[in-house]
N, C-alpha and C. Protein backbone atom coordinates (compact mmCIF):
# COMPACT_ATOMS: atom_id res chain seq x y z
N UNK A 1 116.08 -58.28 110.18
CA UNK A 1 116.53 -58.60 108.83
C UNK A 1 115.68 -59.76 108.29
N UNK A 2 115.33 -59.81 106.44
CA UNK A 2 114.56 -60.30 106.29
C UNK A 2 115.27 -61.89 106.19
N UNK A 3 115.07 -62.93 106.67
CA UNK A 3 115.71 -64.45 106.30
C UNK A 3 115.63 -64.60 105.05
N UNK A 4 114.96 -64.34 104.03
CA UNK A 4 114.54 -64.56 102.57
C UNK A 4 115.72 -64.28 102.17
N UNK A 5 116.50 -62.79 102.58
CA UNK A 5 117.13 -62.12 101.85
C UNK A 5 118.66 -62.68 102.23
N UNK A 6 118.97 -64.03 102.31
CA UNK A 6 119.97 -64.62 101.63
C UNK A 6 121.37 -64.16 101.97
N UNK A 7 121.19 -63.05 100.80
CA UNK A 7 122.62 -62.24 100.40
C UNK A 7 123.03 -60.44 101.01
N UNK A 8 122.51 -61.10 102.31
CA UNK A 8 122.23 -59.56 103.16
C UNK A 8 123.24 -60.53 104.67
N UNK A 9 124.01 -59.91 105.06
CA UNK A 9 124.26 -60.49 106.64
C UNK A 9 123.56 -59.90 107.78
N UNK A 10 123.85 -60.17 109.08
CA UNK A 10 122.61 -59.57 109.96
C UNK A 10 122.98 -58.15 110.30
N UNK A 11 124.07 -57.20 109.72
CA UNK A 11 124.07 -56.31 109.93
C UNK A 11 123.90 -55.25 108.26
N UNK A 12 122.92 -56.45 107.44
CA UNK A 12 122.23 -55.57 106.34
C UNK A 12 123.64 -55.33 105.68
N UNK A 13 124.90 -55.80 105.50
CA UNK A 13 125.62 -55.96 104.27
C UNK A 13 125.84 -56.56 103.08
N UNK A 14 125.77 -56.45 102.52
CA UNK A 14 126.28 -57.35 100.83
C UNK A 14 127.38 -58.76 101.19
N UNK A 15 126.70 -59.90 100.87
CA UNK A 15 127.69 -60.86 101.18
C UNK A 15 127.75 -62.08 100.18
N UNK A 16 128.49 -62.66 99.84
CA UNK A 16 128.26 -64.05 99.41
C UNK A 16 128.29 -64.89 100.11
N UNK A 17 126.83 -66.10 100.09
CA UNK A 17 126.18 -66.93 100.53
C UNK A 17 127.06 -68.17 100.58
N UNK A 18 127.75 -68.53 101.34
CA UNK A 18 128.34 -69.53 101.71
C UNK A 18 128.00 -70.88 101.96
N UNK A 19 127.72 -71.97 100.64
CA UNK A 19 127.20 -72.99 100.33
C UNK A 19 127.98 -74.28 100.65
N UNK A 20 128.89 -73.89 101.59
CA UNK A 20 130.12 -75.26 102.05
C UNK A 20 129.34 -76.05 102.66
N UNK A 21 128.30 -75.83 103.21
CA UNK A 21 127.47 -77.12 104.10
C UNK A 21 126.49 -77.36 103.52
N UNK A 22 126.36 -77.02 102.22
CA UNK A 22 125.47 -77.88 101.42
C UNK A 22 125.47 -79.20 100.95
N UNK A 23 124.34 -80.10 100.83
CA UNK A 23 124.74 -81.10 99.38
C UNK A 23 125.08 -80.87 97.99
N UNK A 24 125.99 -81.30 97.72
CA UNK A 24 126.03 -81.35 96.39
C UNK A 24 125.45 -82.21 95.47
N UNK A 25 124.72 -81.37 95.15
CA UNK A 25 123.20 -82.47 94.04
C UNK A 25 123.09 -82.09 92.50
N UNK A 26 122.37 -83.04 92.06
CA UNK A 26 122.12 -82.85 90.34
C UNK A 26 121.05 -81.67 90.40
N UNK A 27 121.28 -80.80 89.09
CA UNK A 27 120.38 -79.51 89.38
C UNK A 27 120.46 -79.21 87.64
N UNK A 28 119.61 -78.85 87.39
CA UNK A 28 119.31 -78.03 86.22
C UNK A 28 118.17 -76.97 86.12
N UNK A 29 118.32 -76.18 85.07
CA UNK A 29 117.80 -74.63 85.08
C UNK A 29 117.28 -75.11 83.29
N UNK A 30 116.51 -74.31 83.26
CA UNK A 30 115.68 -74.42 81.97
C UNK A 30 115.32 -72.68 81.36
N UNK A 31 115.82 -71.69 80.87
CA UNK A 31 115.38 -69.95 80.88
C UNK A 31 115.08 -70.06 79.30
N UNK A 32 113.94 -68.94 78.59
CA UNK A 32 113.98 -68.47 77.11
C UNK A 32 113.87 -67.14 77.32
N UNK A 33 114.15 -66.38 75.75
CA UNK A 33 113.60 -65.42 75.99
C UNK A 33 113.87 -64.82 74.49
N UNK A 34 112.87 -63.96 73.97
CA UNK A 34 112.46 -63.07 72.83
C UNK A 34 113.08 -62.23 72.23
N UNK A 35 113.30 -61.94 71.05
CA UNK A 35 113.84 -60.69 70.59
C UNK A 35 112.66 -60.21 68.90
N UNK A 36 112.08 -59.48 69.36
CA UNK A 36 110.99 -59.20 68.33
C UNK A 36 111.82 -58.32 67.26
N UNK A 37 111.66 -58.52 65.82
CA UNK A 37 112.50 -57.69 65.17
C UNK A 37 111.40 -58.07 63.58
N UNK A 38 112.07 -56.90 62.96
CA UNK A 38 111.14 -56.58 61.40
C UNK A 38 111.31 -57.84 61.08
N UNK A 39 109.66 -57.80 60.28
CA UNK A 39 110.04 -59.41 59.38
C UNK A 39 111.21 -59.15 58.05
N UNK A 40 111.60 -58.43 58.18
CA UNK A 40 112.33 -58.43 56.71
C UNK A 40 113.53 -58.71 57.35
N UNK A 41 114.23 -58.55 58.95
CA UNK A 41 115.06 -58.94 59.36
C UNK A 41 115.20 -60.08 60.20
N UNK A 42 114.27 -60.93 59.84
CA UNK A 42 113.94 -62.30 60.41
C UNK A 42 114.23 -63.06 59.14
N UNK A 43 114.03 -62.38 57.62
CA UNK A 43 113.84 -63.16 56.47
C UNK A 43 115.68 -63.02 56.55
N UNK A 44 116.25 -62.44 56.50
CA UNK A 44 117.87 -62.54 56.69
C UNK A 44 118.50 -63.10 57.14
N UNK A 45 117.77 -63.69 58.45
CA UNK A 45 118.21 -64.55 59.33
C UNK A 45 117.64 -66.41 58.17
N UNK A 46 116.61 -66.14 58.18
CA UNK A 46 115.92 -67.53 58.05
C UNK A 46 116.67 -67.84 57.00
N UNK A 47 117.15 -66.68 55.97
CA UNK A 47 117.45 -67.41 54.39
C UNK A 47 119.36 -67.22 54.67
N UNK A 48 119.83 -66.87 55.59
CA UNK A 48 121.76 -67.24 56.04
C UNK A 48 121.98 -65.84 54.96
N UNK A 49 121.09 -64.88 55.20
CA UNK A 49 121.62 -63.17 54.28
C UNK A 49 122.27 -62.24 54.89
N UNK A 50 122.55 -62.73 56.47
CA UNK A 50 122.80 -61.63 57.46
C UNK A 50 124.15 -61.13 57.09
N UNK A 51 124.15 -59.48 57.47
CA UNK A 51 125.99 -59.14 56.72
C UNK A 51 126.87 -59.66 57.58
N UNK A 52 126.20 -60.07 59.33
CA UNK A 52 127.50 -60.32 59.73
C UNK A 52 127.59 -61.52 59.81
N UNK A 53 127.41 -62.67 59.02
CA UNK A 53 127.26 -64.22 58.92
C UNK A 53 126.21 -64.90 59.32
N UNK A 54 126.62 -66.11 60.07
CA UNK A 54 125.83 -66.65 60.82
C UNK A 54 125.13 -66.49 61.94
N UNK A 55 124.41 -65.51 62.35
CA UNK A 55 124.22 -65.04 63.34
C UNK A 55 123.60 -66.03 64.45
N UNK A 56 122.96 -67.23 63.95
CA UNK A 56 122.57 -67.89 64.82
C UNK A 56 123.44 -68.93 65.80
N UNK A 57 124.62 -69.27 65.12
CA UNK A 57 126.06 -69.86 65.72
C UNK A 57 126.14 -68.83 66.28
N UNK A 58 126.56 -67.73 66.13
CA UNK A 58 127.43 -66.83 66.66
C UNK A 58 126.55 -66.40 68.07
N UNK A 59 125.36 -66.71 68.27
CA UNK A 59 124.61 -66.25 68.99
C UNK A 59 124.45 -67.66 70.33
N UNK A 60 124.46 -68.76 69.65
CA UNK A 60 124.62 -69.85 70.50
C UNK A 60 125.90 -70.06 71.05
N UNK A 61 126.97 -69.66 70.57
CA UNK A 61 128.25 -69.42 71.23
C UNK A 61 128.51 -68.64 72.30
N UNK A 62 127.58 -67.31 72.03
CA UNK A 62 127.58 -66.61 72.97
C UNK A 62 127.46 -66.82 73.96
N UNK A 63 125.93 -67.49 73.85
CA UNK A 63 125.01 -68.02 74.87
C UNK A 63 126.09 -68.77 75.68
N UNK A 64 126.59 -70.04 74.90
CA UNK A 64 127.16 -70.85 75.96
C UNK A 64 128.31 -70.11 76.77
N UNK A 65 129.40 -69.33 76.02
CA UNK A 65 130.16 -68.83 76.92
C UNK A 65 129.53 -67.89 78.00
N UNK A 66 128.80 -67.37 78.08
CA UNK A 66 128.05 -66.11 79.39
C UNK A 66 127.80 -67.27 80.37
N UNK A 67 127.02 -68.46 79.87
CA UNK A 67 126.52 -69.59 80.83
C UNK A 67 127.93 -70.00 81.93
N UNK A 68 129.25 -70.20 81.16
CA UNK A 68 130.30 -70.43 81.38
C UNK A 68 131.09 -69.51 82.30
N UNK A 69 131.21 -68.08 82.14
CA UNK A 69 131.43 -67.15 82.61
C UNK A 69 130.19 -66.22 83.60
N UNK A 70 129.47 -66.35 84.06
CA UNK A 70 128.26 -66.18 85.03
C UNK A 70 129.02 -65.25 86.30
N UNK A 71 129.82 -66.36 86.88
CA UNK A 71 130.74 -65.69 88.37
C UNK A 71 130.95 -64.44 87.93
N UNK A 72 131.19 -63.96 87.13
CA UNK A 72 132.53 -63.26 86.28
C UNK A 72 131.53 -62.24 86.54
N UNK A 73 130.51 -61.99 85.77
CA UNK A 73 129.37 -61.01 85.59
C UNK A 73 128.53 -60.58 86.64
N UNK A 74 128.05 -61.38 87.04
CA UNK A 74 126.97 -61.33 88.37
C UNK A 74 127.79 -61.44 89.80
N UNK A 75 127.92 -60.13 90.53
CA UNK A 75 128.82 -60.43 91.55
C UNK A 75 128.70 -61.28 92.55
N UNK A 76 127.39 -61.76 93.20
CA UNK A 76 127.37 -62.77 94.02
C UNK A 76 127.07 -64.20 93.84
N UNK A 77 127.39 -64.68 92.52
CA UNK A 77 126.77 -65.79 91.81
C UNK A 77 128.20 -66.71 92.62
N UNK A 78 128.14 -67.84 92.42
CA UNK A 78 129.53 -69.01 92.40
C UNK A 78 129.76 -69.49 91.35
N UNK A 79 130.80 -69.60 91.27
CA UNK A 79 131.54 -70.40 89.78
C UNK A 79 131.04 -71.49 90.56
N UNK A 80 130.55 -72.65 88.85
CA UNK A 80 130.04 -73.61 89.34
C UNK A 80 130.57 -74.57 88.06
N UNK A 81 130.98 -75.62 88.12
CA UNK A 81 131.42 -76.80 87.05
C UNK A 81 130.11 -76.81 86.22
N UNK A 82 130.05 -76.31 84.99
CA UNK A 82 128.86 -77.18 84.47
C UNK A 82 129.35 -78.29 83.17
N UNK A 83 128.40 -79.15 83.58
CA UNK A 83 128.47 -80.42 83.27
C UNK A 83 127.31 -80.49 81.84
N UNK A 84 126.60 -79.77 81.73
CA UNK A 84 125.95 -79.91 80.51
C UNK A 84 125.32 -78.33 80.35
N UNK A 85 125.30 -78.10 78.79
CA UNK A 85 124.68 -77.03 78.57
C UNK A 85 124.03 -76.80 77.44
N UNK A 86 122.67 -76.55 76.47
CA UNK A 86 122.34 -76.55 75.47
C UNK A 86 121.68 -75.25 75.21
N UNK A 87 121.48 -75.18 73.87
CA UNK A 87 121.34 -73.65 73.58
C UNK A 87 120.22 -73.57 72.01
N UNK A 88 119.13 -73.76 72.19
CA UNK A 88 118.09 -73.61 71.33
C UNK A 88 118.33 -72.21 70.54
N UNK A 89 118.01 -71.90 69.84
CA UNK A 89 117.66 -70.49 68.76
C UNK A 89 116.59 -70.89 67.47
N UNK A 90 115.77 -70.54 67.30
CA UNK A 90 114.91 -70.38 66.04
C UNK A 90 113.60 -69.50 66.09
N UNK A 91 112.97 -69.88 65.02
CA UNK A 91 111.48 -68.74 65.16
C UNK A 91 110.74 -69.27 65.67
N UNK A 92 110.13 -68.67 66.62
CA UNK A 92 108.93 -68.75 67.64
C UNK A 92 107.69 -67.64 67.52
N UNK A 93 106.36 -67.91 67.65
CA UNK A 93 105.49 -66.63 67.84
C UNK A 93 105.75 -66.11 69.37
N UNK A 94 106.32 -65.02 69.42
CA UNK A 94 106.13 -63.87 70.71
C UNK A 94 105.00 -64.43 71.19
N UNK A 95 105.20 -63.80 72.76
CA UNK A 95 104.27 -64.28 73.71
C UNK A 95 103.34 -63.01 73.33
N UNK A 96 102.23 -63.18 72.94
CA UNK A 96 100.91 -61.69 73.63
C UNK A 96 100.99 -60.99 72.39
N UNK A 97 101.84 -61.16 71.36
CA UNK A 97 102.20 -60.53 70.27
C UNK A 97 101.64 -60.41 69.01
N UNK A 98 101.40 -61.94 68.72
CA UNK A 98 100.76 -62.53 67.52
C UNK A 98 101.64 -62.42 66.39
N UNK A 99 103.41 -61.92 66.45
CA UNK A 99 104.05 -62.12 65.31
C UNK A 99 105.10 -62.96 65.86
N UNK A 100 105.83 -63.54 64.92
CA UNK A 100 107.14 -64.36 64.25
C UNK A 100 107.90 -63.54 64.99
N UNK A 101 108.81 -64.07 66.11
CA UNK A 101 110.74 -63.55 66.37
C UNK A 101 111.66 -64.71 66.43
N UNK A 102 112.57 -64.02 67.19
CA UNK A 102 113.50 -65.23 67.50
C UNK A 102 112.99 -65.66 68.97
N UNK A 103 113.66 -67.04 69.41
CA UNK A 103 113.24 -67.43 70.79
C UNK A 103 115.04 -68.16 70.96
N UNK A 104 114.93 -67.77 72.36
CA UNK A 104 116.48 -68.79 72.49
C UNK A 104 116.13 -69.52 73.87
N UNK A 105 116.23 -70.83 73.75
CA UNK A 105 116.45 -71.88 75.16
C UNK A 105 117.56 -72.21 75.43
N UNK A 106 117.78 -71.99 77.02
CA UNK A 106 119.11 -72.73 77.63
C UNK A 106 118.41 -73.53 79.04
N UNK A 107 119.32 -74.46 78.21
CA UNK A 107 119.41 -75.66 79.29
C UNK A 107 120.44 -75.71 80.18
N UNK A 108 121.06 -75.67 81.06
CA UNK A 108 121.89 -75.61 82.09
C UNK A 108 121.75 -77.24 83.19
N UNK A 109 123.22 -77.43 83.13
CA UNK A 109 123.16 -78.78 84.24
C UNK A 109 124.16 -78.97 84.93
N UNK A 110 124.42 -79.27 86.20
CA UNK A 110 125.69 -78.99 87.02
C UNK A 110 125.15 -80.04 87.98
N UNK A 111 126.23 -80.25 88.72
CA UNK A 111 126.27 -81.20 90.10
C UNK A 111 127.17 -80.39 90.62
N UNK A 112 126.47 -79.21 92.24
CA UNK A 112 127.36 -78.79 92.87
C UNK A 112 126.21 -78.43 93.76
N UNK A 113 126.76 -77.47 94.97
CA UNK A 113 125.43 -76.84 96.36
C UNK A 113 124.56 -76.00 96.07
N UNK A 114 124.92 -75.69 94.62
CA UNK A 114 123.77 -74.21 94.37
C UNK A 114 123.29 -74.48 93.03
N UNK A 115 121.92 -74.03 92.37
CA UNK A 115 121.80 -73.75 91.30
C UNK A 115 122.02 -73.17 90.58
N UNK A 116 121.71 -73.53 88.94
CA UNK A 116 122.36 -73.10 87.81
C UNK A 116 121.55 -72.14 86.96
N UNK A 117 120.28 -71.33 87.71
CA UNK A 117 118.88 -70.72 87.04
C UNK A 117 119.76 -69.34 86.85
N UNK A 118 121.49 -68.57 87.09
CA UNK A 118 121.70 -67.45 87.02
C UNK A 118 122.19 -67.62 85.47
N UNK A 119 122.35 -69.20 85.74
CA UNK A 119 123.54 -69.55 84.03
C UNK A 119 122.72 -69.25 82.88
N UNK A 120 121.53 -69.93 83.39
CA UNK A 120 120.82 -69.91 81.95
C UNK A 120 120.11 -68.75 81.83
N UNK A 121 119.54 -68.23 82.32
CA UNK A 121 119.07 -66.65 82.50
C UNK A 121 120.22 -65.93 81.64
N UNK A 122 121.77 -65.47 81.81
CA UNK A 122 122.91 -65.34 81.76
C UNK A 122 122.93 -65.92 79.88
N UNK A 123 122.71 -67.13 80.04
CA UNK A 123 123.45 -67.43 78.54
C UNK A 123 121.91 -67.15 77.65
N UNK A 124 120.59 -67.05 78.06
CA UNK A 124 119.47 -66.44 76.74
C UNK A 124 119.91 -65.17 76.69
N UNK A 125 120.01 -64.09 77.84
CA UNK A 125 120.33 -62.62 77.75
C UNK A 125 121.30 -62.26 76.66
N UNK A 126 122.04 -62.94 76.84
CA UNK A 126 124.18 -62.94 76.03
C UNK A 126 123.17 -63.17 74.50
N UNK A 127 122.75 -64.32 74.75
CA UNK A 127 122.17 -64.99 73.26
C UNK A 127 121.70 -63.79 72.41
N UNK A 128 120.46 -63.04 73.39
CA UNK A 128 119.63 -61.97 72.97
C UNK A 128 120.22 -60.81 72.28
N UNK A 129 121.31 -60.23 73.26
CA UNK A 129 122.01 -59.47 73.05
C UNK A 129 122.58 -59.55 71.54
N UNK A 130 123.57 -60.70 71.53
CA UNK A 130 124.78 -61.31 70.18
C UNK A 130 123.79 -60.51 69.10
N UNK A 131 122.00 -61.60 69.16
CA UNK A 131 121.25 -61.40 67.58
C UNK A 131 121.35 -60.17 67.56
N UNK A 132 121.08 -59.08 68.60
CA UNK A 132 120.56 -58.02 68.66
C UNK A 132 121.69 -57.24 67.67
N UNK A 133 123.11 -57.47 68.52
CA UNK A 133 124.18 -56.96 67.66
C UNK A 133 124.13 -56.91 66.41
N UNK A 134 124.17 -58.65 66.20
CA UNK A 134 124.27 -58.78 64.77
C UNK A 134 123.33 -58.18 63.69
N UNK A 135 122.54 -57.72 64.25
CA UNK A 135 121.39 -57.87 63.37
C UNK A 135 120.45 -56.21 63.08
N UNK A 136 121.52 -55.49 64.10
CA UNK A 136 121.05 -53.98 64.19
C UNK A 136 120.96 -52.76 63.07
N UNK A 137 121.89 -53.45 62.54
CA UNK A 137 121.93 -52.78 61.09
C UNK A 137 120.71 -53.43 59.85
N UNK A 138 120.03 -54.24 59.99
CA UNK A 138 118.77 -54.11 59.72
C UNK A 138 117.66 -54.23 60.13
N UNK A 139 117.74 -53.83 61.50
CA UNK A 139 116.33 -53.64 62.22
C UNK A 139 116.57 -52.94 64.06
N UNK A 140 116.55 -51.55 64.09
CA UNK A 140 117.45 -50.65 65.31
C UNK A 140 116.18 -50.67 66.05
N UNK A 141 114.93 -51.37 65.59
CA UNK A 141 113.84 -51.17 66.36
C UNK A 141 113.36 -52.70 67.28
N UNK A 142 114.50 -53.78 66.99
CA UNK A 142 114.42 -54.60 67.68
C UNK A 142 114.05 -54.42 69.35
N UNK A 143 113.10 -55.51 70.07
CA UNK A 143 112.73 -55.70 71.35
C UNK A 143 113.26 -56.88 71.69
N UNK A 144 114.05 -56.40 73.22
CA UNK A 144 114.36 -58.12 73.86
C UNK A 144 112.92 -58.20 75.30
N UNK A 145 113.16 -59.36 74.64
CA UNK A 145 111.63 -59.69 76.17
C UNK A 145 110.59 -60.28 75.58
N UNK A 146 110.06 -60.79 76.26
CA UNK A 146 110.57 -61.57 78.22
C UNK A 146 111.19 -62.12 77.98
N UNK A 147 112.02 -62.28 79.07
CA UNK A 147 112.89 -63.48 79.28
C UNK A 147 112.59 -63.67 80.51
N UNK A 148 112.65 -65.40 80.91
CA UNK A 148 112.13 -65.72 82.30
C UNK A 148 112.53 -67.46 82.33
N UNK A 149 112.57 -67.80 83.62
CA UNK A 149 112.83 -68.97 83.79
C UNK A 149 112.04 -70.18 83.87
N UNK A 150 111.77 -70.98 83.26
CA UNK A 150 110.83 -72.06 82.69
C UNK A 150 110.89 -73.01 83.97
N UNK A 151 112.06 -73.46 84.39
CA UNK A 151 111.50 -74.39 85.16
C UNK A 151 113.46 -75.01 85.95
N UNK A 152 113.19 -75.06 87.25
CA UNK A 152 114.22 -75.91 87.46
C UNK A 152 114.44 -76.86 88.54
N UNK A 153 115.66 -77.96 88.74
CA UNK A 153 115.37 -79.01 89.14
C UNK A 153 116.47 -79.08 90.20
N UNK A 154 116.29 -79.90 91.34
CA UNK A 154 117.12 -80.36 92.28
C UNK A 154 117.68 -79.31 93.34
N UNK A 155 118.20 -79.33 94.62
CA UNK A 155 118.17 -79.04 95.67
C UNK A 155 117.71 -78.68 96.58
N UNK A 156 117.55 -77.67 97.74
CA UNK A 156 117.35 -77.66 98.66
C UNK A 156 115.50 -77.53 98.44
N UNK A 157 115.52 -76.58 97.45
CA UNK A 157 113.96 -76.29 97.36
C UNK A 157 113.21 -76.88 96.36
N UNK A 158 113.52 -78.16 95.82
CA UNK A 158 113.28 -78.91 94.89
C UNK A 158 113.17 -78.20 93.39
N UNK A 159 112.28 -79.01 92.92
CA UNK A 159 111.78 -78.46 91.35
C UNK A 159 110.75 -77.61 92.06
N UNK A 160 111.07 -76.69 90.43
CA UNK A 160 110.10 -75.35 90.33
C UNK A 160 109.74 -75.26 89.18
N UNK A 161 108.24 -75.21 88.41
CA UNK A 161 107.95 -75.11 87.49
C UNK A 161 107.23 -73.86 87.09
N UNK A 162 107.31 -73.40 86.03
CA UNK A 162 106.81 -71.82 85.35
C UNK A 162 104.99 -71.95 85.45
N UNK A 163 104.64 -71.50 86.45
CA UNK A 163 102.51 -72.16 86.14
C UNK A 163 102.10 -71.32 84.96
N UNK A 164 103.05 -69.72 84.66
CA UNK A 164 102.12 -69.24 83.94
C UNK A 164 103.49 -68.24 83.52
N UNK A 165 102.74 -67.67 82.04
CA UNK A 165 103.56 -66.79 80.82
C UNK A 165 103.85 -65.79 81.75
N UNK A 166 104.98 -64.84 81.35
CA UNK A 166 105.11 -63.75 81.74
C UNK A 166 105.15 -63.00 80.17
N UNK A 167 104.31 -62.04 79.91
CA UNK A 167 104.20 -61.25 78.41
C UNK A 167 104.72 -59.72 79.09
N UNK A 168 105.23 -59.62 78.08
CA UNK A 168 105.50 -58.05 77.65
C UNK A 168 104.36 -57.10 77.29
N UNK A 169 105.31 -55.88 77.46
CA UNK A 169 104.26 -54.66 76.85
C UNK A 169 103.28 -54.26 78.20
């Protein structure tokens, strides 16, 4: 059996990783990620025209609750206290693209044995999703992606930083 593989026991079953003899340390997660959509449904967004309101609240709300709810979704994740959480949304140029979308950042921060890189992964996806909702009725040709994890901090395997883009297409 492979040691990497964590969430496997030695007779190759599905398990959750049992972090009781860990430290409990300061840790944060840093994830973005894309949703390419018509400029005429970016101009809806930018000028507050969208039919279903605010889509960009409604989308950072999201975000934070999925961050919040993580255990819930992902079966082998741990509920984990988080202690801080932030939630970027605005226009960004696509990676590899050369046009205008949306971009959403989450910040994630906890003090507990495990990291918080499923939360924020978890709350851009939710994020992605919400605009996607909101926003389908003027543009069904929307793309989510990439989404990927930027960078994160504290425990067993220290900081990890992103060396390089991951692009779509």
């Amino acid at each position: 059996m492979d040691p990497s593989l964590s969430h496997l026991n030695p007779r190759g079953e599905v398990h959750m990783v049992d972090v009781g003899g860990k430290a409990t340390t300061a840790r944060e997660a840093v994830a973005e990620g894309y949703l390419r959509l018509d400029p005429a449904a970016l101009a809806l967004v930018r000028e507050g025209r969208a039919g279903k309101g605010d889509v960009l609240a409604v989308a950072r709300v999201a975000a934070i609750q999925a961050a919040k709810r993580t255990a819930e979704l992902i079966p082998l994740c741990h509920p984990l206290p988080i202690s801080g959480l932030e939630v970027e949304i605005g226009e960004a140029p696509l990676p590899a693209a050369g046009v205008m979308g949306l971009r959403i950042e989450a910040t994630v921060r906890t003090t507990a044995p495990t990291g918080v890189e499923m939360e924020a992964l978890t709350a851009v996806q939710v994020g992605l999703l919400t605009l996607y909702d909101m926003l389908k009725s003027a543009d069904r040709a929307m793309t989510i992606g990439p989404v990927q994890l930027l960078h994160k901090r504290g425990g067993h395997s220290g900081d990890w930083q992103r060396t390089q883009e991951v692009h779509d297409g």
